[in-house]
N, C-alpha and C. Protein backbone atom coordinates (compact mmCIF):
# COMPACT_ATOMS: atom_id res chain seq x y z
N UNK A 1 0.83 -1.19 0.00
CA UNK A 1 0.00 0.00 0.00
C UNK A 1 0.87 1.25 0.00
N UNK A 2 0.31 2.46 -0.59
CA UNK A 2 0.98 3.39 -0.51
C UNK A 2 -0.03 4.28 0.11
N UNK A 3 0.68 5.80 0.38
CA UNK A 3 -0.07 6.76 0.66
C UNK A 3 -0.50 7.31 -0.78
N UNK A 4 -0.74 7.19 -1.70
CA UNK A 4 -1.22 7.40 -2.47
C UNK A 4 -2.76 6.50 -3.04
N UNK A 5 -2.45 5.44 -2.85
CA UNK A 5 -3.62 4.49 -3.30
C UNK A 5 -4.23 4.75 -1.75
N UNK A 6 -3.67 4.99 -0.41
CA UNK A 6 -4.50 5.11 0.60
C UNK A 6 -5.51 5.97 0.49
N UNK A 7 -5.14 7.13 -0.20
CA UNK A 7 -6.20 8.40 -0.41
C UNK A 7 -6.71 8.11 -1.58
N UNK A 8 -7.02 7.82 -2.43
CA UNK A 8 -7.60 7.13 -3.39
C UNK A 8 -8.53 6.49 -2.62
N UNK A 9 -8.18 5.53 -1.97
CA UNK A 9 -9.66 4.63 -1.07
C UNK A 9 -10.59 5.65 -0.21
N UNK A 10 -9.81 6.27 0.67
CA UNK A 10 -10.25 7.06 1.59
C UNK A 10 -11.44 8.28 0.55
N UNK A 11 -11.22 8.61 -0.59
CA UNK A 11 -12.02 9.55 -1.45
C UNK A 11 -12.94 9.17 -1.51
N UNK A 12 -12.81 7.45 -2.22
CA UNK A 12 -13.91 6.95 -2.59
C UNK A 12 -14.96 6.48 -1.42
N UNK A 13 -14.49 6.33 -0.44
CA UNK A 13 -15.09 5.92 0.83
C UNK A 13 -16.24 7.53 1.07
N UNK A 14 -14.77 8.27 1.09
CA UNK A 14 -16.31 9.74 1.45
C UNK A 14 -17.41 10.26 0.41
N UNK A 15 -17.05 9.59 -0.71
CA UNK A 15 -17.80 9.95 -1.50
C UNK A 15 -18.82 9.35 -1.74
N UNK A 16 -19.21 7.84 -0.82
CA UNK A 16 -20.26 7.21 -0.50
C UNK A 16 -20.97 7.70 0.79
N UNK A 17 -20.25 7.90 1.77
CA UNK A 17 -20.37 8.95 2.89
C UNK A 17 -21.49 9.89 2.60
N UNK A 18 -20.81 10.92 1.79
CA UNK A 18 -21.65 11.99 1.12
C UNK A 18 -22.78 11.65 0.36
N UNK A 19 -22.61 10.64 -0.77
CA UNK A 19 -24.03 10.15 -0.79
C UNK A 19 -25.18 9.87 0.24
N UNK A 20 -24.51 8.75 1.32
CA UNK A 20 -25.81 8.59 2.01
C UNK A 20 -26.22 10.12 2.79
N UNK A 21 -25.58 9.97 2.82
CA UNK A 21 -25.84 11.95 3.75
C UNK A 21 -27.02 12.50 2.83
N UNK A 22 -26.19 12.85 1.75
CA UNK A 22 -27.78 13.02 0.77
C UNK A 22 -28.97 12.30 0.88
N UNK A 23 -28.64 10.87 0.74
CA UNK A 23 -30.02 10.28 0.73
C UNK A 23 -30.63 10.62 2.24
N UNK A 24 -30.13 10.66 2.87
CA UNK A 24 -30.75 10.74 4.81
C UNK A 24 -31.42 12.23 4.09
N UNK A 25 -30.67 13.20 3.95
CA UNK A 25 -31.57 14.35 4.04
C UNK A 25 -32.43 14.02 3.36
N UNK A 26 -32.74 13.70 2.29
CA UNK A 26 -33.93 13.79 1.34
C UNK A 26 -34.87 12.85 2.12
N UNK A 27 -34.61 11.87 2.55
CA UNK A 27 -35.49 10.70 3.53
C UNK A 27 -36.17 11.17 4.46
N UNK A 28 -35.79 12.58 5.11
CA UNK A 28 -36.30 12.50 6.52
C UNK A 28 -37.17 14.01 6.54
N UNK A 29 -38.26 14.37 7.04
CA UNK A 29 -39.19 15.07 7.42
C UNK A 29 -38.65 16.19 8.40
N UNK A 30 -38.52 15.78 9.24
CA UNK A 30 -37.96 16.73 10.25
C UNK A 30 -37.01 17.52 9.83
N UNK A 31 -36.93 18.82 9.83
CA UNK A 31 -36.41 19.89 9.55
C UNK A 31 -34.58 19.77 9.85
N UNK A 32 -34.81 19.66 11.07
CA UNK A 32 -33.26 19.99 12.05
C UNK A 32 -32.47 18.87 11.74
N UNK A 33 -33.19 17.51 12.02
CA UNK A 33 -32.34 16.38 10.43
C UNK A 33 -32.18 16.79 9.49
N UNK A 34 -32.54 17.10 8.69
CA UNK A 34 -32.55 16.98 7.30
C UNK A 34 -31.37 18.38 7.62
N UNK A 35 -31.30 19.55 7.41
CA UNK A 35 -30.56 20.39 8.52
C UNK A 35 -28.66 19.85 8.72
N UNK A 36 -28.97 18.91 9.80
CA UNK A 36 -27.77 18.64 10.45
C UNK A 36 -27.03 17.02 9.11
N UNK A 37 -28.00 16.93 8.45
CA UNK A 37 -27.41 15.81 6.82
C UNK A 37 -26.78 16.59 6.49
N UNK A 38 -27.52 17.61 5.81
CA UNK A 38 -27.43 18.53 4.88
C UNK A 38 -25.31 19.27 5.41
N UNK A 39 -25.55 19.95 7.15
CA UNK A 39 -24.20 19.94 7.11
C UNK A 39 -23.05 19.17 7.27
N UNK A 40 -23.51 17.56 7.39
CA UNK A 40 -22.47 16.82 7.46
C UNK A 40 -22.25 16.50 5.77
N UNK A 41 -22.86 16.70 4.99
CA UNK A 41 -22.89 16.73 3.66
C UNK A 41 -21.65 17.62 3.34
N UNK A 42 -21.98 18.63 3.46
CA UNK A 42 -20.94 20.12 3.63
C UNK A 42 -19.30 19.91 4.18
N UNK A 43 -19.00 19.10 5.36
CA UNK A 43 -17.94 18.94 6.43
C UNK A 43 -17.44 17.90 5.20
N UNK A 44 -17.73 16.93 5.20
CA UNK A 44 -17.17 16.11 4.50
C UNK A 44 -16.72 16.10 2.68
N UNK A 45 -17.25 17.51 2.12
CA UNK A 45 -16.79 17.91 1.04
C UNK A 45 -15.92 18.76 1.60
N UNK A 46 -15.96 19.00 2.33
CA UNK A 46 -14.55 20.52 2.68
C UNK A 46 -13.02 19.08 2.73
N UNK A 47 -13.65 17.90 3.94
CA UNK A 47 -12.32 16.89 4.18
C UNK A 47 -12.26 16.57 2.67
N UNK A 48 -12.89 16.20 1.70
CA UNK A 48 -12.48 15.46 0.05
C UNK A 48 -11.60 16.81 -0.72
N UNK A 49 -12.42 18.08 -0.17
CA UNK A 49 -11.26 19.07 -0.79
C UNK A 49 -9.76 18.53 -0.55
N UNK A 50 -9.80 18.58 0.61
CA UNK A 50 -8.33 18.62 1.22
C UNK A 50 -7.22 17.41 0.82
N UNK A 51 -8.29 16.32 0.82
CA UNK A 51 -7.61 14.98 0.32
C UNK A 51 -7.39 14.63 -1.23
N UNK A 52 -8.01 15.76 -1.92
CA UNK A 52 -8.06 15.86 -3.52
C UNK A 52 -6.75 16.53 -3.39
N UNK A 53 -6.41 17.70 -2.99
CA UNK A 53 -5.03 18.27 -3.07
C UNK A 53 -4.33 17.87 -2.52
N UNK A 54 -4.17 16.93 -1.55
CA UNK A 54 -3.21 15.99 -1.01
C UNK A 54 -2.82 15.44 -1.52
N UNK A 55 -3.53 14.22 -2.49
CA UNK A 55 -3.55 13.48 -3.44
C UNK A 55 -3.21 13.99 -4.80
N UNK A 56 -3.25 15.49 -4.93
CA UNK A 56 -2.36 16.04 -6.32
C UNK A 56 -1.43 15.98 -6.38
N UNK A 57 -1.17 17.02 -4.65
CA UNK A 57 0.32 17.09 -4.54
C UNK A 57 1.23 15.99 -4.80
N UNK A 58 0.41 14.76 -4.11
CA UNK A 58 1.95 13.31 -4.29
C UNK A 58 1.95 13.18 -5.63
N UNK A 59 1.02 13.15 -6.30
CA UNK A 59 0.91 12.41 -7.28
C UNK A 59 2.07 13.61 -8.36
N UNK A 60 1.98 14.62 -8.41
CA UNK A 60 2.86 15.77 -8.81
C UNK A 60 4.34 15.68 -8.49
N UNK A 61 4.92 15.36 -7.04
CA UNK A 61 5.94 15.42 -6.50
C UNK A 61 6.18 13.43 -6.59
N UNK A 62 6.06 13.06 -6.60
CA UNK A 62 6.03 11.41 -6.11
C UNK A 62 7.34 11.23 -7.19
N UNK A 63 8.39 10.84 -7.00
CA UNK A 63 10.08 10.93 -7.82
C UNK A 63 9.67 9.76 -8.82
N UNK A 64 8.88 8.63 -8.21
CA UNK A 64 8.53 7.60 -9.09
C UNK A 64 7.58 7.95 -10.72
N UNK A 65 6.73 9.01 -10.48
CA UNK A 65 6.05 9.76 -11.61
C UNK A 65 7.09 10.55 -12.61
N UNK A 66 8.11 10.78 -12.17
CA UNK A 66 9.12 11.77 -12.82
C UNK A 66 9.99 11.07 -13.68
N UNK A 67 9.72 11.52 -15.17
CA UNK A 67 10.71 11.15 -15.99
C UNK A 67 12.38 11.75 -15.71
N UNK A 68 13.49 10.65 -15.75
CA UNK A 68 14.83 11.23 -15.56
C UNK A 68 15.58 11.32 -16.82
């Protein structure tokens, strides 16, 4: 394993995350649910930001990607 294929999993993991989050909000009636989905929806696109540019950066810098 690398830290590279680690964040690769970890993306795809939140990006099911974030789905169900969606589906919960749309599922549920109650306001302050649907509400508190809606911002864990939000939190967890801010963490995929972060792990998308994490995951640039190696993939940019990684010596193994670099033609010599």
């Amino acid at each position: 394993m690398t830290v590279q294929s680690d964040l690769e999993k970890v993306i795809a993991y939140c990006e099911a995350v974030k789905g169900n989050y969606a589906i919960m909000a749309q599922s549920t009636e109650e306001q302050q649910a649907k509400d508190m989905f809606n911002s864990m929806k939000t939190d967890i696109e801010k963490h995929m930001e972060f792990l998308n540019k994490r995951l640039e950066y190696l993939t940019e810098n990684n010596e193994l990607n670099k033609n010599n």
